[in-house]
Protein backbone atom coordinates (compact mmCIF):
# COMPACT_ATOMS: atom_id res chain seq x y z
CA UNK A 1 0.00 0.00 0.00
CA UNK A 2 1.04 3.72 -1.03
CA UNK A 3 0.49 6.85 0.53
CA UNK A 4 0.50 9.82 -2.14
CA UNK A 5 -0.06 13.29 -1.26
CA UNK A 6 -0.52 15.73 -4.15
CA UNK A 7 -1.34 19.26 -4.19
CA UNK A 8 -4.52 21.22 -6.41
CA UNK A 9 -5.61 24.03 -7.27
CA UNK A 10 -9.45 24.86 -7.92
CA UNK A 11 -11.75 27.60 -8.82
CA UNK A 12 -14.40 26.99 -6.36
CA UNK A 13 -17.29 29.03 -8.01
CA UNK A 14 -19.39 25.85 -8.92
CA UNK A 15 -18.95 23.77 -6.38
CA UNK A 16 -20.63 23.38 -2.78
CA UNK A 17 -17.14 23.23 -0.68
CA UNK A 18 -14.04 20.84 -0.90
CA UNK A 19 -15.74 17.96 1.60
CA UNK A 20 -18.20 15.54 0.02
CA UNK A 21 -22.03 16.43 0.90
CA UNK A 22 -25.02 14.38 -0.09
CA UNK A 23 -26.75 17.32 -1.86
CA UNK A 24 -23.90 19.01 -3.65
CA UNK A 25 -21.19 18.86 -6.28
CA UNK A 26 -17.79 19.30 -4.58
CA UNK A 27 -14.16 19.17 -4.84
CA UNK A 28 -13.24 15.77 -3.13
CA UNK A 29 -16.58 13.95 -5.43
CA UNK A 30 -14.65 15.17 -8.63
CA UNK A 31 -11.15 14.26 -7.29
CA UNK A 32 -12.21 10.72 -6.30
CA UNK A 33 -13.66 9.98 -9.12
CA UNK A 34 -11.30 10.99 -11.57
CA UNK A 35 -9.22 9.23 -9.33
CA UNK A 36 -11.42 5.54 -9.66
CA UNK A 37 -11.64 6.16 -13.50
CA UNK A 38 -7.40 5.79 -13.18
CA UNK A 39 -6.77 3.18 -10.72
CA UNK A 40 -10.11 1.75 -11.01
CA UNK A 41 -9.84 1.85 -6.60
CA UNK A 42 -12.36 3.19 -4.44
CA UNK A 43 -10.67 5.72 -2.42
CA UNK A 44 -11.20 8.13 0.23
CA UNK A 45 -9.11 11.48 0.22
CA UNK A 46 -7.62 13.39 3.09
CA UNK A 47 -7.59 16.95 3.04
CA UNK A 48 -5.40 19.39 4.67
CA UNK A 49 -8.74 21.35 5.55
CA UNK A 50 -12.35 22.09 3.98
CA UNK A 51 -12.92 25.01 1.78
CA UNK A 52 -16.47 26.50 1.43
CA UNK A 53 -18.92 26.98 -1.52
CA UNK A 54 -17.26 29.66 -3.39
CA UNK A 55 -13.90 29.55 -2.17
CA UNK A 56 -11.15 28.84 -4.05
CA UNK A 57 -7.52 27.17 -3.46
CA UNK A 58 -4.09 27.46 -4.93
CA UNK A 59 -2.42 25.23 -2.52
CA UNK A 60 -4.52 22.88 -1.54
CA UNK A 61 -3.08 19.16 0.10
CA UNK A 62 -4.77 15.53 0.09
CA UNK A 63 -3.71 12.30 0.29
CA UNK A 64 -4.75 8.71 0.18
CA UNK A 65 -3.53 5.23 0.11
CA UNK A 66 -3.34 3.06 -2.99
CA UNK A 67 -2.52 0.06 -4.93
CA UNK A 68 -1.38 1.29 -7.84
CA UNK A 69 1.76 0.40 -9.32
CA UNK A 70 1.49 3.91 -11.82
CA UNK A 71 5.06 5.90 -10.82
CA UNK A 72 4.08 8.65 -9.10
CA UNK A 73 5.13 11.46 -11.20
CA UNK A 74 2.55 10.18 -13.94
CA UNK A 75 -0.74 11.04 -11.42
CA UNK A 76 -0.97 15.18 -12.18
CA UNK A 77 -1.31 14.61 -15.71
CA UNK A 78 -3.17 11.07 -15.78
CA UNK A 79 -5.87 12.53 -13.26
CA UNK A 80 -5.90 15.89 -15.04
CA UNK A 81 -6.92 14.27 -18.17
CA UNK A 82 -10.57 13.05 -16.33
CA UNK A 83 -10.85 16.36 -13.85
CA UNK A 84 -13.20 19.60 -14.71
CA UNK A 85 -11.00 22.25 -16.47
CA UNK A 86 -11.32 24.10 -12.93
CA UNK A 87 -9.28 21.95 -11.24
CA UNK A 88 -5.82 21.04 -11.55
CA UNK A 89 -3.41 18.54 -9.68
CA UNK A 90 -0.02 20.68 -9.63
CA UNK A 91 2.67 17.83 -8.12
CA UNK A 92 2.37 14.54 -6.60
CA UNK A 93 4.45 12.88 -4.04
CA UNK A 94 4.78 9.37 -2.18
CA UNK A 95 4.81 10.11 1.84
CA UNK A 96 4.94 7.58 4.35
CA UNK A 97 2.65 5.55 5.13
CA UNK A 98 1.92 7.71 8.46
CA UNK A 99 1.52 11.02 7.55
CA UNK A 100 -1.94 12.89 7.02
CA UNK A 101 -2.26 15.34 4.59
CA UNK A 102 -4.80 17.75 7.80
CA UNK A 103 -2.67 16.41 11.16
CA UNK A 104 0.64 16.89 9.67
CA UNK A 105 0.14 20.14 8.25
CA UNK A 106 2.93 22.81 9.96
CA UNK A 107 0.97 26.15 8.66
CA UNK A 108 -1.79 27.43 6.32
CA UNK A 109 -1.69 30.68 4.71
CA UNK A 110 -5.29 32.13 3.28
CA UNK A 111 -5.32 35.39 0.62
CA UNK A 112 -8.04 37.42 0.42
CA UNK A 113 -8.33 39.90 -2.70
CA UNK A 114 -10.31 43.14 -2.28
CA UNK A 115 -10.65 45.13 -5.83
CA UNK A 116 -10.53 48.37 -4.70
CA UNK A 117 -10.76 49.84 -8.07
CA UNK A 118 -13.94 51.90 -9.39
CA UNK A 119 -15.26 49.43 -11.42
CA UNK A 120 -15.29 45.27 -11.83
CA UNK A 121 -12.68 43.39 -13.37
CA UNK A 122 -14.54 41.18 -15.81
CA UNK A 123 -11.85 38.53 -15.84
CA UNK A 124 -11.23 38.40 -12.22
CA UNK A 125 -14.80 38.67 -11.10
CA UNK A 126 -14.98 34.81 -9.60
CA UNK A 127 -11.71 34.97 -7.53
CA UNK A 128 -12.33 39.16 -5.97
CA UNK A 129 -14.79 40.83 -3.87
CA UNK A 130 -15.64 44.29 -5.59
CA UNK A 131 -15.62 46.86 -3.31
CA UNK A 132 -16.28 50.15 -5.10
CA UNK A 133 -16.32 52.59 -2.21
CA UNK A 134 -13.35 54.42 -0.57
CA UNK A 135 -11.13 52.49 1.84
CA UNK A 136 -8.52 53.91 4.41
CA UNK A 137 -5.91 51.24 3.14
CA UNK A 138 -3.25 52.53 5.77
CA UNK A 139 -5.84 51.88 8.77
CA UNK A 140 -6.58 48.49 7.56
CA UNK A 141 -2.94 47.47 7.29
CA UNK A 142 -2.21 49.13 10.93
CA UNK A 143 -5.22 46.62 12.05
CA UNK A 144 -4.34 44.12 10.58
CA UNK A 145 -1.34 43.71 12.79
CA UNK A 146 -3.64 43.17 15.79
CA UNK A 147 -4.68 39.76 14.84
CA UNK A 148 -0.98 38.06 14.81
CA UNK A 149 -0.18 36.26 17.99
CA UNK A 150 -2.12 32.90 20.17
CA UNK A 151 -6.00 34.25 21.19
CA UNK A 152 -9.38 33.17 21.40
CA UNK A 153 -10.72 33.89 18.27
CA UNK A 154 -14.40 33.19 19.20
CA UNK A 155 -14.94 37.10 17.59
CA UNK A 156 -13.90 35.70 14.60
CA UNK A 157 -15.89 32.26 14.64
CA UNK A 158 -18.78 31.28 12.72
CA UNK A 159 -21.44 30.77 15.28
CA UNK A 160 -21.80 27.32 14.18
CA UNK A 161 -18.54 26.02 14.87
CA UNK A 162 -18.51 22.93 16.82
CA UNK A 163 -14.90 23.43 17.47
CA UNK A 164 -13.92 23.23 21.64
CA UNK A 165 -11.47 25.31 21.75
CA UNK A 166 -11.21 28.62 19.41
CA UNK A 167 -7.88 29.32 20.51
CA UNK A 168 -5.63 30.05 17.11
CA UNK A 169 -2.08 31.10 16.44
CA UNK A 170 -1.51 33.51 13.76
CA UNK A 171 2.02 33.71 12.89
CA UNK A 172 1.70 36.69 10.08
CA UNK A 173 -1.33 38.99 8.63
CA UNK A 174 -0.28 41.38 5.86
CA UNK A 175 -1.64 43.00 3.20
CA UNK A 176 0.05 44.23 -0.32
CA UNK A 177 -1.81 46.39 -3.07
CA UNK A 178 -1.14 46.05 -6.17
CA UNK A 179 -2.06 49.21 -8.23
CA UNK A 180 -0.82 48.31 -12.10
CA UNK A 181 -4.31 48.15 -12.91
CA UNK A 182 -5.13 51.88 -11.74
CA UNK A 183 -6.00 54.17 -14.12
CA UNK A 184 -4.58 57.37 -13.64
CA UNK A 185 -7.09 60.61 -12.12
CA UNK A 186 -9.72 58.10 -11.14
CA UNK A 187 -10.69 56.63 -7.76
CA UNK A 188 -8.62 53.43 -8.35
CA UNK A 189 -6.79 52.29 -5.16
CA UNK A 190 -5.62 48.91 -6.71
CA UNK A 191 -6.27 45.48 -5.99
CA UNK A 192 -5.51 44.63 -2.17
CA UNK A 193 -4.21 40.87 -1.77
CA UNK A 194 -4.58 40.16 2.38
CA UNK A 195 -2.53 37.00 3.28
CA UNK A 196 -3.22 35.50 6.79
CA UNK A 197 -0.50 32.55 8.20
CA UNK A 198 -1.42 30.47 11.01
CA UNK A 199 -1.50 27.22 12.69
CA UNK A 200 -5.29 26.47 12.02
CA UNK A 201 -8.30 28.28 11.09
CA UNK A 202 -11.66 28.40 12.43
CA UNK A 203 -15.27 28.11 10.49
CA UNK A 204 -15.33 31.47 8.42
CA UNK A 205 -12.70 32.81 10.62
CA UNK A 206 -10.64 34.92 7.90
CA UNK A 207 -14.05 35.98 6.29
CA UNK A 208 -15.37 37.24 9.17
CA UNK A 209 -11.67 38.81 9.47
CA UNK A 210 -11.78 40.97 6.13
CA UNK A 211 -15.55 42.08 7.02
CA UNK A 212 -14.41 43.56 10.09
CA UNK A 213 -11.21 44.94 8.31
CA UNK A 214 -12.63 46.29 5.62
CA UNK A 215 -15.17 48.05 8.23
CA UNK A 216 -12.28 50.01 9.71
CA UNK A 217 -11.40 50.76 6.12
CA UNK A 218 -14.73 51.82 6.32
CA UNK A 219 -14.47 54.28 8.64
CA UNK A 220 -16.90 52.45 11.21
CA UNK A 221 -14.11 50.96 13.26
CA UNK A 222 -10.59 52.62 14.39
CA UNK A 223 -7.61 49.89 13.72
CA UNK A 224 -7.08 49.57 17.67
CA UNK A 225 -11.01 48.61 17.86
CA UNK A 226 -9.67 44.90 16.86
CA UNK A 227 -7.71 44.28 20.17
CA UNK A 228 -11.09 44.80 22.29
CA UNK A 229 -13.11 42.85 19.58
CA UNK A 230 -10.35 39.80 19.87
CA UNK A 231 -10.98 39.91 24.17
CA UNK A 232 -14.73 40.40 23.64
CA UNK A 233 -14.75 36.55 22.45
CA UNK A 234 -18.11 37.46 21.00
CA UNK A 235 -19.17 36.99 17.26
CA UNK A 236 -21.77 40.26 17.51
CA UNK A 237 -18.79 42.68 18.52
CA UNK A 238 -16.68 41.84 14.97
CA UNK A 239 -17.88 42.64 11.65
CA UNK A 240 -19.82 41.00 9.02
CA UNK A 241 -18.59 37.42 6.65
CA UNK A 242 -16.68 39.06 3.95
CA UNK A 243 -18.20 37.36 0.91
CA UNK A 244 -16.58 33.84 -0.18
CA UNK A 245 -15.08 34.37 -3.36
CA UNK A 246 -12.25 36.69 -2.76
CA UNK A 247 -11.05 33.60 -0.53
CA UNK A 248 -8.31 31.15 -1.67
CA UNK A 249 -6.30 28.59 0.38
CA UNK A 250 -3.27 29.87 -0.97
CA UNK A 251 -0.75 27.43 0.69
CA UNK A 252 0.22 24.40 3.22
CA UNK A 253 3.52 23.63 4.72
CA UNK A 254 4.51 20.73 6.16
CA UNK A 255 7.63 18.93 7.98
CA UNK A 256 7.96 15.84 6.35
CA UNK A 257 8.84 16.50 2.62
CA UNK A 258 11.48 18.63 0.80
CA UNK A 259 10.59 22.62 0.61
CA UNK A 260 11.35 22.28 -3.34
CA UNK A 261 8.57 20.04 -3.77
CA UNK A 262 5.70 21.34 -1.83
């Protein structure tokens, strides 16, 4: 028996989440069966962690055992061949036998892209939130620092999470804007790409994040608001669930393999 851990990326507009659900199309359905169609096994995939409807991943980490005698650098292309042209395996490794593509993860880092221009980009429409209005960028970066460090993040939870314990680590929170796409004597602030590291994540957790962010960008919170929101351990005191699409899982880092490959 082999263990293989690859990594994919995904556009996560049409599909209900990474996990399989009985009423939904989603990442891991598409995955194992392209997946059966190759080794002709029935297999179960391990995730390093669930995305939601809508959101999207660059770097996202499963594994599973196998049979199969195929060498492992032939599974990208073999199982891209019988995926949706929205998702693509990137690299594919053979771990041992122990490791677990969620309990062996080291970090995740999440980006979050704001388009802070005046009007929609048509080609990046899935993968952005559009946010036409006029945001204090520098007060949103000086918040942002607030979150990085070990807290309850209850604030920050979705009020469904079943988790028991909401205490997170976050070891960086940054934000960079990227402004080729201004045009010039317009209200174009660029395109702001927010990248969150930390040990885990809760249930909406960065979402609910970039809604209360972009609220100080607002104007309706000061940066030094998110301290008291953080102790508050109460979901009403931070802002709202930034919309899903303008989330990706951007990357996973692990221990137990070469940096070059993953």
């Amino acid at each position: 028996m082999r263990n293989l851990c690859m990594k994919v990326s995904y556009d996560g507009t049409h599909y209900n989440g990474f996990q399989t659900q009985p009423d939904g199309r989603t990442i891991q359905d598409q995955l194992e069966k392209a997946i059966k169609m190759l080794s002709d096994e029935d297999v179960k995939i391990i995730a390093s962690g669930r995305t939601d409807a809508g959101v999207h991943a660059y770097g996202q980490v499963f594994n599973f055992l196998t049979q199969s005698h195929i060498p492992v650098e032939r599974w990208p292309m073999a199982l891209n061949t019988r995926l949706p042209d929205d998702i693509v395996v990137r690299e594919a490794i053979e771990v041992p036998e122990l490791f677990h593509a969620r309990y062996s993860a080291k970090q995740k880092t999440y980006r979050y892209t704001v388009n802070a221009n005046q009007f929609i980009d048509v080609f990046q429409r899935h993968t952005q939130f559009h946010h036409h209005g006029k945001l204090n960028i520098e007060a949103m970066q000086r918040a942002i620092k607030h979150f990085i460090g070990t807290y309850d993040f209850t604030s920050f939870a979705s009020r469904r999470s079943t988790k028991t314990s909401h205490i997170r680590t976050l070891f960086d929170a940054y934000m960079v804007v990227d402004k080729s796409m201004c045009r010039s004597s317009t209200y174009d602030q660029g395109v702001i790409h927010t990248y969150v590291t930390g040990s885990g994540f809760l249930q909406h957790m960065v979402r609910i994040m970039m809604g209360t962010l972009l609220e100080v960008g607002e104007g309706k919170k000061s940066p030094d608001d998110i301290t008291a929101i953080i102790a508050a351990e109460d979901r009403s005191k931070a802002g709202p669930t930034a919309v899903s699409k303008g989330l990706i899982l951007w990357d996973v880092e692990y221990n137990d393999f070469p940096k070059k490959t993953f």
